[in-house]
C-alpha atoms as a PDB file:
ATOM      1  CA  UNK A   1     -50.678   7.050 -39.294  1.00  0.00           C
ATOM      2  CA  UNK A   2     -47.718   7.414 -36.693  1.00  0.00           C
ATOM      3  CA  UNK A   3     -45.573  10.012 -36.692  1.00  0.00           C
ATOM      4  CA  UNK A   4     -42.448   7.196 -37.943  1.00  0.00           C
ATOM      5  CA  UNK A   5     -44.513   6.812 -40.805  1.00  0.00           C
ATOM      6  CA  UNK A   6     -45.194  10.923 -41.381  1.00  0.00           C
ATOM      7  CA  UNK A   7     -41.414  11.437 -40.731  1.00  0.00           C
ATOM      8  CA  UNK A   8     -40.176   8.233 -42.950  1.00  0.00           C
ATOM      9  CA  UNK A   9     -38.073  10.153 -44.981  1.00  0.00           C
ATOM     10  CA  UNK A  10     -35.688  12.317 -42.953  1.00  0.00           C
ATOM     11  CA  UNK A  11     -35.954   9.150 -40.662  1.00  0.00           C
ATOM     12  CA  UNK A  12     -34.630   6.746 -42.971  1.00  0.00           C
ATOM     13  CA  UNK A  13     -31.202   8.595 -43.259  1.00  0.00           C
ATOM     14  CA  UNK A  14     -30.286   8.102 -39.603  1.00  0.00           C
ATOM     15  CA  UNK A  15     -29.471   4.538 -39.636  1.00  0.00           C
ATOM     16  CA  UNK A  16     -30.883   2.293 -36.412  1.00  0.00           C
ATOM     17  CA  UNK A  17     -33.879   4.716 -36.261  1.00  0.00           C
ATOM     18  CA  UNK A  18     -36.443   2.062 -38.246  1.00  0.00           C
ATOM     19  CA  UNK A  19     -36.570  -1.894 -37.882  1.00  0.00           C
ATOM     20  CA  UNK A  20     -35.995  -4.381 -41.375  1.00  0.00           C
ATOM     21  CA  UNK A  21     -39.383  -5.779 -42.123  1.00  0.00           C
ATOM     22  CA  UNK A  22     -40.338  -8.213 -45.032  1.00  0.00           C
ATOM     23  CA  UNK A  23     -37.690  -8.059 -47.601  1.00  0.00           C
ATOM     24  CA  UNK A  24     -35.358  -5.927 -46.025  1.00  0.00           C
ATOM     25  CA  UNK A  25     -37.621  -2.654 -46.145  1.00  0.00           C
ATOM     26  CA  UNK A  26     -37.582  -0.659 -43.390  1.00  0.00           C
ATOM     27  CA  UNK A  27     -40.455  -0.079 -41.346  1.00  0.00           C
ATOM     28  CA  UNK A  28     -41.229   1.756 -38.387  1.00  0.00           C
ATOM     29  CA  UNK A  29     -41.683  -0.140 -35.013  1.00  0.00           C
ATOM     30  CA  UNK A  30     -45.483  -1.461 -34.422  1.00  0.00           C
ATOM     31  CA  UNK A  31     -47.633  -0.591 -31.520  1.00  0.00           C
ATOM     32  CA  UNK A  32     -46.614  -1.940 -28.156  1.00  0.00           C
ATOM     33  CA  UNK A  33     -43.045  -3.727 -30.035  1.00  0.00           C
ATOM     34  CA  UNK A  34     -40.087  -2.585 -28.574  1.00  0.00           C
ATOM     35  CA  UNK A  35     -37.546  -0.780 -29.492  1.00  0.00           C
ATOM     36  CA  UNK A  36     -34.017  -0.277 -29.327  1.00  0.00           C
ATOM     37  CA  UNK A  37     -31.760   2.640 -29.764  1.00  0.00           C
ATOM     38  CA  UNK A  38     -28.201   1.667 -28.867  1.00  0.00           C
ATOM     39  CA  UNK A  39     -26.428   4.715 -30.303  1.00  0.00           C
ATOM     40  CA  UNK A  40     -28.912   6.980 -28.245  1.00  0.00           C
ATOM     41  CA  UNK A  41     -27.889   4.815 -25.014  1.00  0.00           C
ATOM     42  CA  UNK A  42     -24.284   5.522 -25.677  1.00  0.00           C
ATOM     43  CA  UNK A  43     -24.780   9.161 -26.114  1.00  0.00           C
ATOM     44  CA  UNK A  44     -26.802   9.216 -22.843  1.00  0.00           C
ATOM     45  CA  UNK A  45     -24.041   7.073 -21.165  1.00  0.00           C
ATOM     46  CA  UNK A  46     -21.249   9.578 -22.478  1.00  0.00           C
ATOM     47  CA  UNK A  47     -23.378  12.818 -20.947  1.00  0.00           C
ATOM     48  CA  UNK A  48     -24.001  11.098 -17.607  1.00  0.00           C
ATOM     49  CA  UNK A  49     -20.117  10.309 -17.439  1.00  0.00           C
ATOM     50  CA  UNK A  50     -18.926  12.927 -18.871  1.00  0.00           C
ATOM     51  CA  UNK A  51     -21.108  15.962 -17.938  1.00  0.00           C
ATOM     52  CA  UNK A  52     -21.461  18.872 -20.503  1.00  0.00           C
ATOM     53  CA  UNK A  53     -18.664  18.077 -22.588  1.00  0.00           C
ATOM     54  CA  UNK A  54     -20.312  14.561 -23.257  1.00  0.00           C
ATOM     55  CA  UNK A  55     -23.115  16.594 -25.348  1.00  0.00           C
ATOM     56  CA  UNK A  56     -21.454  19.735 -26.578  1.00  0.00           C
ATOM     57  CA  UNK A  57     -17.600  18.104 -26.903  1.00  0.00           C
ATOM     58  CA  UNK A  58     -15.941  15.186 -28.368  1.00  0.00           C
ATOM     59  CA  UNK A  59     -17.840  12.301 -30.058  1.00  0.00           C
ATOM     60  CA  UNK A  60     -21.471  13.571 -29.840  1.00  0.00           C
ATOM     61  CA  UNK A  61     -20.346  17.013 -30.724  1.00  0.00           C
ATOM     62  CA  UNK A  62     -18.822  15.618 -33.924  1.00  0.00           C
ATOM     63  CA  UNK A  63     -21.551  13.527 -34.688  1.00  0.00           C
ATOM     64  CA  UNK A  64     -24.132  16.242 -34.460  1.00  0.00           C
ATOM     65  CA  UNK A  65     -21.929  18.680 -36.730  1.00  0.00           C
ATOM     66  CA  UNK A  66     -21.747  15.687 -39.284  1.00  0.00           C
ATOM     67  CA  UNK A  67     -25.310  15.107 -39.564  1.00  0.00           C
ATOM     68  CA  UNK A  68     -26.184  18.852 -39.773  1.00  0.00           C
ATOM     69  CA  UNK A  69     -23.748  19.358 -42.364  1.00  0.00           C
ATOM     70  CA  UNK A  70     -25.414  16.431 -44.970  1.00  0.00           C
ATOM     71  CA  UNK A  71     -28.130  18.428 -44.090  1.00  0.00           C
ATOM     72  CA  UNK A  72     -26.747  21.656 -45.483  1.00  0.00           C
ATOM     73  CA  UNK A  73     -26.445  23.201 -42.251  1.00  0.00           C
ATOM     74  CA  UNK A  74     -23.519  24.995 -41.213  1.00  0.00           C
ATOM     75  CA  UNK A  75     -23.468  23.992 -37.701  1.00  0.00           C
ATOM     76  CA  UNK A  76     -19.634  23.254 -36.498  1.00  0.00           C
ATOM     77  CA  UNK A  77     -18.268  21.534 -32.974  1.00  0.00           C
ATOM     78  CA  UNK A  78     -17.076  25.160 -32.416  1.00  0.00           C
ATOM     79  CA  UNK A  79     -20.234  26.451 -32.118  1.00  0.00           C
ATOM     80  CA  UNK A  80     -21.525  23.493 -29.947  1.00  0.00           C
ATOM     81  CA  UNK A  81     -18.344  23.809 -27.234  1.00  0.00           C
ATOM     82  CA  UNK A  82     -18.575  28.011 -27.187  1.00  0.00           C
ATOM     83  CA  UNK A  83     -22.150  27.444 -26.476  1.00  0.00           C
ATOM     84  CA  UNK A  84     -23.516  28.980 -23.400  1.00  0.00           C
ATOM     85  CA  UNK A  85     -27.095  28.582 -21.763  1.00  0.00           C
ATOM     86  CA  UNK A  86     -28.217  31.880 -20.393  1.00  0.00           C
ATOM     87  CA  UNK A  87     -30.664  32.896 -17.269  1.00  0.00           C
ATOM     88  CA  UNK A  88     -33.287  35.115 -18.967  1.00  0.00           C
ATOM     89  CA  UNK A  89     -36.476  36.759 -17.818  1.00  0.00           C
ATOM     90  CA  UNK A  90     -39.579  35.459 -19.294  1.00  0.00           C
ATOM     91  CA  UNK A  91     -42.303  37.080 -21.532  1.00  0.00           C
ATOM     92  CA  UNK A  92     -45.826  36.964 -21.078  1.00  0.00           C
ATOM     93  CA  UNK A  93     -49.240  37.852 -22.067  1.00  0.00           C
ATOM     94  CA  UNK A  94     -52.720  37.135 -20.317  1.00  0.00           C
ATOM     95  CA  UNK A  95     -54.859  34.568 -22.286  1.00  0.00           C
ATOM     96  CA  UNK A  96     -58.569  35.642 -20.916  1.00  0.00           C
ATOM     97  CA  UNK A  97     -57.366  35.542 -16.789  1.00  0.00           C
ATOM     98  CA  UNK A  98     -54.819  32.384 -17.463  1.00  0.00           C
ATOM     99  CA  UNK A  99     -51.290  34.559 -17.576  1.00  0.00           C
ATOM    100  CA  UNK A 100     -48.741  32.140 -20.102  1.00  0.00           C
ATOM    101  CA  UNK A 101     -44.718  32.636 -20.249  1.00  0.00           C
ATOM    102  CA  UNK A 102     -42.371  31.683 -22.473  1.00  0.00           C
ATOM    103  CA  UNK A 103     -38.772  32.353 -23.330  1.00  0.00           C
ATOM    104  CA  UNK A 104     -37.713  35.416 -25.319  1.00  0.00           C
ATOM    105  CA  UNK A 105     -36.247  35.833 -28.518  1.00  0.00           C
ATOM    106  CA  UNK A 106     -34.221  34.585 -29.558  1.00  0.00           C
ATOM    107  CA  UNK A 107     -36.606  31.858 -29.415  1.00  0.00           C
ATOM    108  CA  UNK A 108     -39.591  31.499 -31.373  1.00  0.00           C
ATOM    109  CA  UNK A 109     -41.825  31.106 -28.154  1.00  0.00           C
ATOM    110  CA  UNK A 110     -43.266  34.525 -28.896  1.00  0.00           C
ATOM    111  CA  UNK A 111     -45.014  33.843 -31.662  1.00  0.00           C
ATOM    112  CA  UNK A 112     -47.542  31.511 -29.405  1.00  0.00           C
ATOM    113  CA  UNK A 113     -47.848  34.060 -27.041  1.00  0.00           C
ATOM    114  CA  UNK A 114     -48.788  36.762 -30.235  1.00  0.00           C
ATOM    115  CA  UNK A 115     -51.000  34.112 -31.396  1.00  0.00           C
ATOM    116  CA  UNK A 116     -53.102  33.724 -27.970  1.00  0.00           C
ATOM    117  CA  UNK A 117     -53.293  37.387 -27.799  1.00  0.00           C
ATOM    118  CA  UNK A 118     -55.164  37.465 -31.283  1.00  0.00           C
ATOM    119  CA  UNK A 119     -56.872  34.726 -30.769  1.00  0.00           C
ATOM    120  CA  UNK A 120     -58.325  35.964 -27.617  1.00  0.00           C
ATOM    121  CA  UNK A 121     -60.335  38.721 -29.543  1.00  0.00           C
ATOM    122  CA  UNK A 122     -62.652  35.531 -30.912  1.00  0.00           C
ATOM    123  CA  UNK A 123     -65.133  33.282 -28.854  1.00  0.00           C
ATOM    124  CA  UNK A 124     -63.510  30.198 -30.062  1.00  0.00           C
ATOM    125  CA  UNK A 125     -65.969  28.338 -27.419  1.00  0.00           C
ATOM    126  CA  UNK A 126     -68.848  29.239 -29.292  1.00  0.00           C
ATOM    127  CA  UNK A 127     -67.229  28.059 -32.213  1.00  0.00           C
ATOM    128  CA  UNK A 128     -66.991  24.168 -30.808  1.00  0.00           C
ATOM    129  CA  UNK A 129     -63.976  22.973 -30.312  1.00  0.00           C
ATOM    130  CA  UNK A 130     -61.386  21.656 -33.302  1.00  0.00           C
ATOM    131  CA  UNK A 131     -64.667  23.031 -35.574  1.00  0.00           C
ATOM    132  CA  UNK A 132     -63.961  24.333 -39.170  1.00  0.00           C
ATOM    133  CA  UNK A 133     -64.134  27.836 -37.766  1.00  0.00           C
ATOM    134  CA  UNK A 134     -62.553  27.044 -34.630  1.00  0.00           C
ATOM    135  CA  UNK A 135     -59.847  25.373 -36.149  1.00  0.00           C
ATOM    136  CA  UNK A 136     -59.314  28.464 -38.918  1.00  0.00           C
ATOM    137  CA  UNK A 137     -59.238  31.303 -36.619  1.00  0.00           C
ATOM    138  CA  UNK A 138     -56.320  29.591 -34.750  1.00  0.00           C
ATOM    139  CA  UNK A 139     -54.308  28.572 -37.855  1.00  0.00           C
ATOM    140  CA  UNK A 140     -55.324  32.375 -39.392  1.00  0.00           C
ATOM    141  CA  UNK A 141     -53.733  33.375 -35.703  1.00  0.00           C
ATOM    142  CA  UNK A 142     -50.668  31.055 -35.920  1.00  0.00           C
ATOM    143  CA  UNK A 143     -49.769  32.378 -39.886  1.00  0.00           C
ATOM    144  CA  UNK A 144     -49.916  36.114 -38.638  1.00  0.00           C
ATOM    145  CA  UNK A 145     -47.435  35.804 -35.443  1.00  0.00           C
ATOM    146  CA  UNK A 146     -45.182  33.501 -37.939  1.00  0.00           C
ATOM    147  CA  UNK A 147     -45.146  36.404 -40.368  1.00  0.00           C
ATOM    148  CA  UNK A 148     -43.931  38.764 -37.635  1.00  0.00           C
ATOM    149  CA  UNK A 149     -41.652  36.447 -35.946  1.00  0.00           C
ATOM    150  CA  UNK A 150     -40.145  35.753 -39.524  1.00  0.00           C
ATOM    151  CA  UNK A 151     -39.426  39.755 -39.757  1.00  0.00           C
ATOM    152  CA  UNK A 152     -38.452  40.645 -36.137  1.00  0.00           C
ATOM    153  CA  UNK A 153     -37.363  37.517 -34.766  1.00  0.00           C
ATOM    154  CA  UNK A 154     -33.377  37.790 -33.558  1.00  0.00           C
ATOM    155  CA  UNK A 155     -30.740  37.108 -31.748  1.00  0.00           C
ATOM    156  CA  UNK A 156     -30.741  40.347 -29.474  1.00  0.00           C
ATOM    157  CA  UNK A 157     -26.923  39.934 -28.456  1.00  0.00           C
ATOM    158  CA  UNK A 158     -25.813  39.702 -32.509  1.00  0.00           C
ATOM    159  CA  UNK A 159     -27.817  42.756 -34.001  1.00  0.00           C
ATOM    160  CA  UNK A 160     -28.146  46.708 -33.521  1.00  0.00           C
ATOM    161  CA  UNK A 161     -32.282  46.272 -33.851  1.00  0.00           C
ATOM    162  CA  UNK A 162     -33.063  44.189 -31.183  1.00  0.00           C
ATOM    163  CA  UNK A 163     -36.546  42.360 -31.015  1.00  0.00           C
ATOM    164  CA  UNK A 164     -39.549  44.742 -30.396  1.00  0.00           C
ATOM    165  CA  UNK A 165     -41.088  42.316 -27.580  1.00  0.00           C
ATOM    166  CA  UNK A 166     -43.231  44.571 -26.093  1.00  0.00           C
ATOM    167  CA  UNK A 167     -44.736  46.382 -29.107  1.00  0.00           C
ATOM    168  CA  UNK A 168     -45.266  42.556 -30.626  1.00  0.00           C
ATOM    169  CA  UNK A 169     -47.271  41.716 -27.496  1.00  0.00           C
ATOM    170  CA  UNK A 170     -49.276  44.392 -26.856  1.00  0.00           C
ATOM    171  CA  UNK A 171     -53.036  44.384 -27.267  1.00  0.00           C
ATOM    172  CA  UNK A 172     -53.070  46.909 -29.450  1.00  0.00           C
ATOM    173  CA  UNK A 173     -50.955  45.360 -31.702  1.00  0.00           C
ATOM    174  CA  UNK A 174     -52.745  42.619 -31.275  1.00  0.00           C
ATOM    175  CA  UNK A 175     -55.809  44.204 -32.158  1.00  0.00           C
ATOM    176  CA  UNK A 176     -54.695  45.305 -34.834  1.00  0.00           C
ATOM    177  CA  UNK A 177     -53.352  42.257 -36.474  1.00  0.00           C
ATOM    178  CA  UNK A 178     -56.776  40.379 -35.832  1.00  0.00           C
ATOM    179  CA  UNK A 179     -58.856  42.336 -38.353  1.00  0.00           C
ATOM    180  CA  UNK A 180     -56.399  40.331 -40.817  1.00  0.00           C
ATOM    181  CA  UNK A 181     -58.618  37.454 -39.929  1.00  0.00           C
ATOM    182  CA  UNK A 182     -61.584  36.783 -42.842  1.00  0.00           C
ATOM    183  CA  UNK A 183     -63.571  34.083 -40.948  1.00  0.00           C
ATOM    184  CA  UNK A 184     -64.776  32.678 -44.610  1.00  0.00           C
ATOM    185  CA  UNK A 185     -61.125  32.287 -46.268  1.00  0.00           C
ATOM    186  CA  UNK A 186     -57.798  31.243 -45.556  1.00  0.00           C
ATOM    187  CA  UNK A 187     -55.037  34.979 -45.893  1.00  0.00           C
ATOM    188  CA  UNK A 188     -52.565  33.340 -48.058  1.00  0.00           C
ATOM    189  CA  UNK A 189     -50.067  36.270 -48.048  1.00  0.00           C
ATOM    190  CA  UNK A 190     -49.841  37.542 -44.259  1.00  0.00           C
ATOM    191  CA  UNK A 191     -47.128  40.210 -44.537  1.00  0.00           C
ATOM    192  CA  UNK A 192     -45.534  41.706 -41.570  1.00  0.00           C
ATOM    193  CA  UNK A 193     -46.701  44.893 -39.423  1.00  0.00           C
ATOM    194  CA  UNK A 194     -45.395  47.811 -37.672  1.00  0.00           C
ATOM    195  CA  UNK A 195     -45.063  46.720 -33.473  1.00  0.00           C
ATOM    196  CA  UNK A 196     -42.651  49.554 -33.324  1.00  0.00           C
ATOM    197  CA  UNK A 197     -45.732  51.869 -32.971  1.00  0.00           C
ATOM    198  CA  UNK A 198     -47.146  49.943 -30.091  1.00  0.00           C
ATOM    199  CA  UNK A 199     -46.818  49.844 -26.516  1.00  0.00           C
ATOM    200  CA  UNK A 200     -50.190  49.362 -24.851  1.00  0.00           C
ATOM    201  CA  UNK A 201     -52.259  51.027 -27.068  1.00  0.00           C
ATOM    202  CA  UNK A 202     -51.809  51.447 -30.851  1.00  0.00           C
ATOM    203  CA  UNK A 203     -52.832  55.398 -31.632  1.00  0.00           C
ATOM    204  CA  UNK A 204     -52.754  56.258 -35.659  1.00  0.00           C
ATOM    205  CA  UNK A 205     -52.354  60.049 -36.515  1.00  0.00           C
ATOM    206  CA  UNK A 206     -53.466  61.521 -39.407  1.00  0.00           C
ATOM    207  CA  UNK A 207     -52.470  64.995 -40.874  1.00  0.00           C
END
């Protein structure tokens, strides 16, 4: 099943984006027919005239806030014209000798890197690859860094408690988080943890 077909739905709102079949129902295009998106040419027409104020100002701008806002979004052309891209260093942890970088928060790229640096702890080769097991410990992986990125996740230039990157990719926190993991069932209720206690090396001290 194509993704059209998956994404049929959200799709069919957005007229031009599916082709009348038999009856008038809409259908997505077939394999190797081709398509075409007029209103996407335009747009790409008005940015390569028009620069960046042919995507973040005037008729694309307006047409973006529209369609967010039937969405229940809150997204105005305000935001889109005050918008400014920023030069940021990346973050990155080493996946068993291959180091991978992605953008900081306030992106959600750190939750792959958390989720390499748990899944590291497992011998997924041994486990055959796309396997049951194989396949569990990275979606097991994937559910805990979502649970922390859902709880520390932010903007760092809106908020007082910025994003603790370094505690979130540590290996200790990583560590940690893995023994979540129950190789024979899926952890339906991941709840967030405590990176604020790790840089390095998470230490625990009783009294």
């Amino acid at each position: 099943q194509s993704t059209w077909e998956l994404r049929r739905s959200p799709v069919e709102r957005q007229p031009g984006l599916l082709l009348s079949g038999e009856g008038g129902v809409l259908r997505a295009p077939k394999a190797g027919e081709v398509f075409v998106n007029p209103r996407l040419a335009n747009t790409m027409r008005r940015i390569a005239k028009e620069g960046r104020s042919g995507f973040y100002e005037g008729a694309t701008a307006a047409a973006m806030e529209s369609l967010v806002q039937q969405q229940g979004g809150v997204m105005t052309t305000d935001d889109l014209k005050t918008c400014r891209a920023e030069v940021v260093d990346p973050i990155s942890v080493n996946y068993k000798g291959i180091d991978v970088y992605e953008i900081p928060p306030n992106g959600q790229g750190i939750v792959a890197l958390m989720a390499l640096n748990i899944a590291k702890r497992f011998d997924l080769k041994s486990m055959g690859h796309n396997s049951a097991q194989y396949l569990h410990t990275c979606i097991e992986a994937t559910r805990i860094a979502f649970a922390d990125a859902q709880r520390f996740v932010c903007d760092p230039s809106g908020t007082k408690l910025p994003c603790p990157v370094d505690g979130l990719l540590s290996d200790g926190y990583a560590a940690t988080r893995s023994e979540l993991i129950d190789r024979h069932k899926a952890n339906a209720d991941v709840t967030y943890g405590t990176p604020h206690a790790c840089s390095g090396v998470c230490q625990c001290v009783c009294v």
